[in-house]
Protein backbone atom coordinates (compact mmCIF):
# COMPACT_ATOMS: atom_id res chain seq x y z
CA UNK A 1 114.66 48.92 110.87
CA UNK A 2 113.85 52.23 109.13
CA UNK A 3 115.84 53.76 106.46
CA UNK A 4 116.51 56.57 108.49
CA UNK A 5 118.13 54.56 111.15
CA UNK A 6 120.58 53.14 108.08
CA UNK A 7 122.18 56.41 107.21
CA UNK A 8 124.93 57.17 108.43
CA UNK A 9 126.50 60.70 108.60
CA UNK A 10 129.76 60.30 107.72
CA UNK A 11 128.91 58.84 103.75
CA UNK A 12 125.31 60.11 103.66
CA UNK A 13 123.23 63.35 103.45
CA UNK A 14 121.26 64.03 105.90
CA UNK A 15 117.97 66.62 106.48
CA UNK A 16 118.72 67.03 110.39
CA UNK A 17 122.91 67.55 109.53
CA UNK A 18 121.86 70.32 106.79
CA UNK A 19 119.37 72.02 109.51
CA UNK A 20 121.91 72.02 112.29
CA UNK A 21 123.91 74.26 110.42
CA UNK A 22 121.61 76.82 110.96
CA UNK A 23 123.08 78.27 114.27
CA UNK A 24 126.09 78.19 112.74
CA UNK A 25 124.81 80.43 110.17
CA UNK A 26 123.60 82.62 113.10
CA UNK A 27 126.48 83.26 114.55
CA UNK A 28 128.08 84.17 110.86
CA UNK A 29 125.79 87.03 111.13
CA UNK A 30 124.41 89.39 107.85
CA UNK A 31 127.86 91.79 108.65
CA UNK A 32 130.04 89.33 107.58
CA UNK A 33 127.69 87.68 104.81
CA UNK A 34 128.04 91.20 103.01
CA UNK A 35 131.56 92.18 104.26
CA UNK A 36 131.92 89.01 102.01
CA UNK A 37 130.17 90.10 98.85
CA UNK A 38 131.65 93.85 99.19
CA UNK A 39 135.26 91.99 99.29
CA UNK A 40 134.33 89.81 95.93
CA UNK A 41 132.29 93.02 94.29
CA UNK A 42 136.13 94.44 94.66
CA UNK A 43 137.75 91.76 92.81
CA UNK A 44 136.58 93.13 89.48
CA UNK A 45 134.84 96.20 87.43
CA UNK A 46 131.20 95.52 86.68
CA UNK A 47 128.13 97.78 85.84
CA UNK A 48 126.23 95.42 88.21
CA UNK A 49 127.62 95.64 91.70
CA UNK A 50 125.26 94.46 94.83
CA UNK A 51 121.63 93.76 94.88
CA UNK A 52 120.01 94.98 91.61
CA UNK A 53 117.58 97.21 90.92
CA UNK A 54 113.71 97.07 90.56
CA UNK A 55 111.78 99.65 88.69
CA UNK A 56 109.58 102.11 90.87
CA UNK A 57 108.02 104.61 89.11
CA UNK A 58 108.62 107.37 86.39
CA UNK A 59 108.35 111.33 86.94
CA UNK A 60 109.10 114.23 84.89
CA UNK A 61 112.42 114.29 83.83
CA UNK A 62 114.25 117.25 85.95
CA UNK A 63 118.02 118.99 84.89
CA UNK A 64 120.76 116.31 85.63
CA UNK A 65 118.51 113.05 85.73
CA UNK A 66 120.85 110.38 83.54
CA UNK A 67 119.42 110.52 80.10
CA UNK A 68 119.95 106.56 79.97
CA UNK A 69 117.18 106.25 82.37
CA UNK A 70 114.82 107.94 80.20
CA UNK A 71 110.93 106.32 79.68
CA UNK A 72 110.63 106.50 76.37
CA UNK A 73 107.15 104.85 76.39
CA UNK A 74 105.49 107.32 78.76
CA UNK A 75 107.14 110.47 77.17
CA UNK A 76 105.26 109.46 74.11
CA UNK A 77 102.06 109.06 75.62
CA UNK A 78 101.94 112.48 77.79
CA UNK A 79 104.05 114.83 75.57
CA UNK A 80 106.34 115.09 78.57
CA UNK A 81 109.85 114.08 79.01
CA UNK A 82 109.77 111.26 81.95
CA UNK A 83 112.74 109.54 83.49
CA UNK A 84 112.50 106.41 85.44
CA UNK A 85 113.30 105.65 88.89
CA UNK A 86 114.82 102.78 90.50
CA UNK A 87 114.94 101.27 94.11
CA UNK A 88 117.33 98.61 95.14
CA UNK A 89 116.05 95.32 95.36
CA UNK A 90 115.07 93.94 98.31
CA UNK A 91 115.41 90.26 98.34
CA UNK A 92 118.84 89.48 96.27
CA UNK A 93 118.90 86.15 94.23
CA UNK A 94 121.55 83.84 95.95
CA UNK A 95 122.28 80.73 93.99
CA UNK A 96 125.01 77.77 94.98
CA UNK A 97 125.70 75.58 92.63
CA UNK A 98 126.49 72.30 94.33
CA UNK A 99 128.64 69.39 92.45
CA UNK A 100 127.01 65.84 93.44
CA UNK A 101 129.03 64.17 90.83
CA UNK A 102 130.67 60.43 91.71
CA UNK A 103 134.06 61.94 92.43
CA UNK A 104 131.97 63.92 95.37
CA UNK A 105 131.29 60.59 97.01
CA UNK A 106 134.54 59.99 98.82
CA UNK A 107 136.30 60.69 101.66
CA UNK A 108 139.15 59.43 103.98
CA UNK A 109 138.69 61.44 106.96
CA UNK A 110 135.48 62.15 109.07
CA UNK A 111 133.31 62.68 106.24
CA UNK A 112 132.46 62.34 102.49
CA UNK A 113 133.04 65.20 100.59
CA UNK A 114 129.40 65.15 99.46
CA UNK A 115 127.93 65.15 103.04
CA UNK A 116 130.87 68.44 104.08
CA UNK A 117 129.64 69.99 100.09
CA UNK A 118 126.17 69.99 101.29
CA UNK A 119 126.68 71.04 105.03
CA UNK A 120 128.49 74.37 103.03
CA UNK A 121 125.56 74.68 101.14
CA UNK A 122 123.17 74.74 103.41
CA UNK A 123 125.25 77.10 105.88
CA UNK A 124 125.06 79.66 102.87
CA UNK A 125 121.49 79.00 102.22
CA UNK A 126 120.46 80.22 106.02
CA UNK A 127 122.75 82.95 105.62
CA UNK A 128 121.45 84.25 103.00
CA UNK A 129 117.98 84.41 104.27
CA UNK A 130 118.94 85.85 107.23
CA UNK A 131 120.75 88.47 105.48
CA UNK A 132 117.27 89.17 103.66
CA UNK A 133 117.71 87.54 100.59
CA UNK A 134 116.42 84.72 98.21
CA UNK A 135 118.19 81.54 98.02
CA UNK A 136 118.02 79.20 94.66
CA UNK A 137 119.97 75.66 93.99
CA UNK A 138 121.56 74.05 90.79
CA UNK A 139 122.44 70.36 91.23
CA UNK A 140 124.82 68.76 88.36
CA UNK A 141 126.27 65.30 88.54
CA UNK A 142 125.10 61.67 88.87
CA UNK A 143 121.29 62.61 88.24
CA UNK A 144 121.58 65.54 85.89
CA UNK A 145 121.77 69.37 86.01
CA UNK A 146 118.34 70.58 87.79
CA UNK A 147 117.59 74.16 88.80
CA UNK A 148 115.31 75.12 91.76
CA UNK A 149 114.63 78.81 91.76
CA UNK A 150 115.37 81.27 94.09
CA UNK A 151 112.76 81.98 96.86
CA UNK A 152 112.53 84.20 99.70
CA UNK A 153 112.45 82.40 103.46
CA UNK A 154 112.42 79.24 104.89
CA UNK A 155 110.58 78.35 102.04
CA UNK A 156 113.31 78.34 99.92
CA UNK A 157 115.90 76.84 102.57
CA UNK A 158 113.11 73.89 102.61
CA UNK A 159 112.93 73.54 98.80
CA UNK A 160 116.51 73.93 98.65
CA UNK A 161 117.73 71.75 100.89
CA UNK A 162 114.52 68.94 99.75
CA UNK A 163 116.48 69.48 96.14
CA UNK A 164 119.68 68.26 97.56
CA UNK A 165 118.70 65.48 99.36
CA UNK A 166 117.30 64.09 96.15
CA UNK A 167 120.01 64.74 94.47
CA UNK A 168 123.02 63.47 96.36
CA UNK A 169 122.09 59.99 96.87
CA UNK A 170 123.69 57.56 93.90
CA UNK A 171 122.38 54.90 92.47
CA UNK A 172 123.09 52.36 89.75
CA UNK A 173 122.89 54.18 85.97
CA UNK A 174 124.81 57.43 86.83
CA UNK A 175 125.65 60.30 84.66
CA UNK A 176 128.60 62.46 84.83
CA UNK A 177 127.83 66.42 84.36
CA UNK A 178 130.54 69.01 84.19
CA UNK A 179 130.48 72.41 85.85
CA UNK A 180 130.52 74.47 82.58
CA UNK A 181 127.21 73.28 81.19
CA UNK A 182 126.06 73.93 84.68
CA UNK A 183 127.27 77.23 84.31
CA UNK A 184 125.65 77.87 80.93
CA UNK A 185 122.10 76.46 82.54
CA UNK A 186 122.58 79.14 85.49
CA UNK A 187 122.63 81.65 83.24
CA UNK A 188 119.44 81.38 81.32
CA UNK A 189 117.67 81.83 84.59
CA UNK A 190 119.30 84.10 86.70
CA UNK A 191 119.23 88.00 87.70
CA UNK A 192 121.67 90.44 87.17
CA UNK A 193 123.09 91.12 90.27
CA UNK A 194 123.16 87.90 91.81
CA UNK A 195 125.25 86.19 94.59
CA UNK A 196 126.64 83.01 93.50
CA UNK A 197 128.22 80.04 95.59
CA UNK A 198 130.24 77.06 93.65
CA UNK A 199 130.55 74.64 96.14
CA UNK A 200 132.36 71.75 94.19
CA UNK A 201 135.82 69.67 94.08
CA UNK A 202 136.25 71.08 90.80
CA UNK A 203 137.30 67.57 89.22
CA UNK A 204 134.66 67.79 86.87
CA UNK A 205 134.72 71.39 85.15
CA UNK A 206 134.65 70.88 81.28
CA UNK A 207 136.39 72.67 79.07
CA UNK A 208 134.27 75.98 78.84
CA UNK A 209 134.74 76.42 82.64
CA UNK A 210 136.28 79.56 82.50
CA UNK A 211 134.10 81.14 79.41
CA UNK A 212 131.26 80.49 81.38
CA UNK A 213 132.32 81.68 84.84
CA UNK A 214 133.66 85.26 82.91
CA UNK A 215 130.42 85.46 80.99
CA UNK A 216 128.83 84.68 84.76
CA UNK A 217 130.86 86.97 86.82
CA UNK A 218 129.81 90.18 84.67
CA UNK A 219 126.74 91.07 86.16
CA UNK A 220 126.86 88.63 89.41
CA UNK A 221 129.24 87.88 92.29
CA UNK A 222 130.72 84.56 92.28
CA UNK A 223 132.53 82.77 95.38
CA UNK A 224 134.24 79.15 94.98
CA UNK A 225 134.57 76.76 97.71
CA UNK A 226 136.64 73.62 96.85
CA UNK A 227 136.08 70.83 98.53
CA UNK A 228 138.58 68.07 99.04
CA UNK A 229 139.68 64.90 100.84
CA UNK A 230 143.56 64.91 102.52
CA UNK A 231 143.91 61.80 100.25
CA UNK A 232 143.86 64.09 97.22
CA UNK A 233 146.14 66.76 98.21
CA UNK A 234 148.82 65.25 100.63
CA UNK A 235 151.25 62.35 100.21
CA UNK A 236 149.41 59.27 101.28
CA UNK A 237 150.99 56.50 103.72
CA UNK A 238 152.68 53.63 102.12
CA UNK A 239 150.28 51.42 101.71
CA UNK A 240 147.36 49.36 99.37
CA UNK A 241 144.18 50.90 98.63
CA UNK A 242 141.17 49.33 97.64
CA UNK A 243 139.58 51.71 95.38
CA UNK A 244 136.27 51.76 94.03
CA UNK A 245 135.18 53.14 90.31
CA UNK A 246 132.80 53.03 88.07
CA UNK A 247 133.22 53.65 84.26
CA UNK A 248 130.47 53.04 81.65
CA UNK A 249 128.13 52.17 84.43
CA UNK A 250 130.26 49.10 85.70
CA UNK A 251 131.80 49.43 89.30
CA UNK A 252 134.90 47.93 89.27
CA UNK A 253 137.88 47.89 92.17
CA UNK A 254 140.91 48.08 92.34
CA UNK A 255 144.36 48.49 93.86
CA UNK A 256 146.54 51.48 94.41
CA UNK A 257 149.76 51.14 96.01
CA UNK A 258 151.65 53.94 97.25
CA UNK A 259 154.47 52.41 98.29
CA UNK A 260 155.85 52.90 94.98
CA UNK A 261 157.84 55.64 93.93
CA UNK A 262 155.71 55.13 90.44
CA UNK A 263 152.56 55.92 91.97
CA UNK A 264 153.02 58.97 94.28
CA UNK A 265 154.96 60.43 91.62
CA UNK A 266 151.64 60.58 89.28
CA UNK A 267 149.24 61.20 92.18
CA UNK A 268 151.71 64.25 93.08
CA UNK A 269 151.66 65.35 89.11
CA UNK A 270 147.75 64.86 88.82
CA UNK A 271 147.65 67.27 92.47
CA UNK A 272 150.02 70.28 90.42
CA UNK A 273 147.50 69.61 87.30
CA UNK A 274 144.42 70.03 89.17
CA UNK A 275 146.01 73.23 90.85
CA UNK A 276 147.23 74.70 88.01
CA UNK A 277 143.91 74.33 86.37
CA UNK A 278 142.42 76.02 89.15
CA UNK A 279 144.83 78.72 88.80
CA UNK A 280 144.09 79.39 85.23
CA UNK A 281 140.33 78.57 84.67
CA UNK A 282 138.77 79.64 88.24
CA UNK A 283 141.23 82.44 89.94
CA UNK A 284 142.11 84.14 86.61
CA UNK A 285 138.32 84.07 85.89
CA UNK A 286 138.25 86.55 88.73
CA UNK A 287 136.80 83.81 91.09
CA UNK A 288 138.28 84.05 94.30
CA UNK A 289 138.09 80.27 96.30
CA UNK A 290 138.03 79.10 99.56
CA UNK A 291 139.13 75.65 100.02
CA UNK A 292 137.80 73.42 102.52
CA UNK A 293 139.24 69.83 103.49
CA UNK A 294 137.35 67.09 105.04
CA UNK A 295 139.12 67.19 108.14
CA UNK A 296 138.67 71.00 108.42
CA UNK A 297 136.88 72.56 111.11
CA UNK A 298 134.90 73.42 108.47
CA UNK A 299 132.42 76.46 109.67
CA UNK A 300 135.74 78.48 110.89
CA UNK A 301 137.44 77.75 107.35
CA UNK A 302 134.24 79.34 105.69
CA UNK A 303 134.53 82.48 108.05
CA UNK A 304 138.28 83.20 108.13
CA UNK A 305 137.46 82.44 103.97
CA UNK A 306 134.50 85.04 103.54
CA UNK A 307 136.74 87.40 105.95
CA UNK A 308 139.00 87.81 102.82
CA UNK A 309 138.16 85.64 100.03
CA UNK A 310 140.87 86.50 98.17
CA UNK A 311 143.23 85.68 100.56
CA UNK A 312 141.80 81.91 101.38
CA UNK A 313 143.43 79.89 98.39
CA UNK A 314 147.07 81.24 98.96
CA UNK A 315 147.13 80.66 102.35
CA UNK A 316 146.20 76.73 101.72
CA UNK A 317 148.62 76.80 99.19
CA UNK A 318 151.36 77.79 101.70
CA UNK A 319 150.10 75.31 104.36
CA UNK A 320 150.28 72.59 101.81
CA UNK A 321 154.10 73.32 101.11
């Protein structure tokens, strides 16, 4: 029996599920894809607003040219004043940052939240390139923080999406990475001006999270998707759970039984944490998020979401209550 024939959909990544979510990304359409990144632009001031800009040439500096954009280099050389002149860049950098720590690996409904995390990403990834622009992938969890550059085309979706698969498959010594040394990674190798995808269950952030995503946010625009299980955010049925964990590298299981008052009383505390966190350290970071649960239709929550991303996380708070 191959190894392909082995996987199954539901728990594990797949190549052919990550491609098929390329008509999806079709019907999305490039409209929509920068309706999306107008309505985050909006969400806060910055001197860096769209695609940025690429140098084109320099000419004699003429009344009412901004004095900033002066070429110092070539005034010196031809006794001339010379400004310099910019056109707008043509491929824009689109990075999503994709969570495939152990937390990521679960899921009571349909799917694991790894498999729906990297069905988002890849969704993004041939929207991007349809809308003209480059798409890049940073991995963090249980093999590291890696960074695959931004590239133009279908070869980038392939690289990308070659990346993930790598990357999302777990295996015995596992590390735990948090999203604000991801973060800090990004930004030694991105663009000004870049379009930036979190796609993540945000159980891992660190505590620098929301330094990093201000410093980020500056010059780029940044879009969270939160991924989550109906386990996590809804009352559970009274019953016992076999749970698996691992801590210090030993996988251990055990029992969680919500048909004590005990227990759903700290899962419902740990669900306001986790919320309240995301308040403070992702929305007030100016980092709008659309949440998506396993059970979602998940390609209509990501369009009603980049409709009006600031809009998303409110309205699943109000169909949670």
């Amino acid at each position: 029996m191959s190894v392909a024939s082995k996987q199954n959909p539901a728990i594990d990544v797949m190549a052919k599920t990550m491609v098929n979510t390329r008509h999806h990304a079709r019907q999305l359409g490039m409209a929509r894809m920068k309706k999306a990144s107008s309505a985050i632009s909006g969400l806060h001031d910055s001197r860096f607003r769209g695609r940025g800009m690429d140098y084109l040439e320099s000419r004699i500096y003429q009344a009412g040219d901004d004095i900033r954009n002066m070429d110092w280099r070539v005034t010196a050389r031809t006794g001339e004043a010379h400004t310099k002149l910019f056109q707008e860049e043509r491929e824009r950098p689109t990075y999503v940052i994709l969570d495939s720590n152990a937390s990521m690996f679960f899921g009571t409904q349909n799917k694991f939240k790894m498999v729906l995390a990297s069905e988002i990403a890849a969704f993004l990834g041939w929207s991007s390139i349809q809308n003209g622009d480059r798409i890049g992938v940073l991995t963090y969890g249980v093999h590291g923080t890696h960074v695959v550059k931004a590239t133009p085309g279908k070869r980038g979706m392939m690289a990308m999406m070659s990346h993930v698969l790598k990357t999302s498959v777990r295996h015995e010594q596992e590390q735990q990475s948090h999203l604000d040394q991801a973060l800090k990674q990004l930004r030694t190798v991105i663009r000004p001006g870049s379009l930036v995808f979190v796609v993540s269950d945000f159980l891992n952030m660190g505590p620098e999270a929301k330094r990093q995503l201000l410093q980020l946010r500056k010059h780029n625009d940044v879009l969270a998707i939160k991924v989550a299980d109906p386990f996590e955010v809804e009352a559970p049925l009274a019953a016992r759970y076999g749970i698996r964990t691992q801590s210090q590298g030993q996988r251990q299981v055990r029992v969680m039984d919500t048909r004590k008052d005990s227990t759903l009383t700290l899962l419902s505390e740990q669900q306001q944490n986790h919320i309240s966190r995301l308040k403070n350290e992702v929305i007030k970071a100016g980092v709008p998020i659309i949440p998506v649960q396993t059970n979602d239709q998940w390609v209509n929550k990501m369009r009603n979401g980049l409709n009006n991303p600031a809009l998303a996380f409110n309205h699943w708070l109000g169909a949670k209550a």
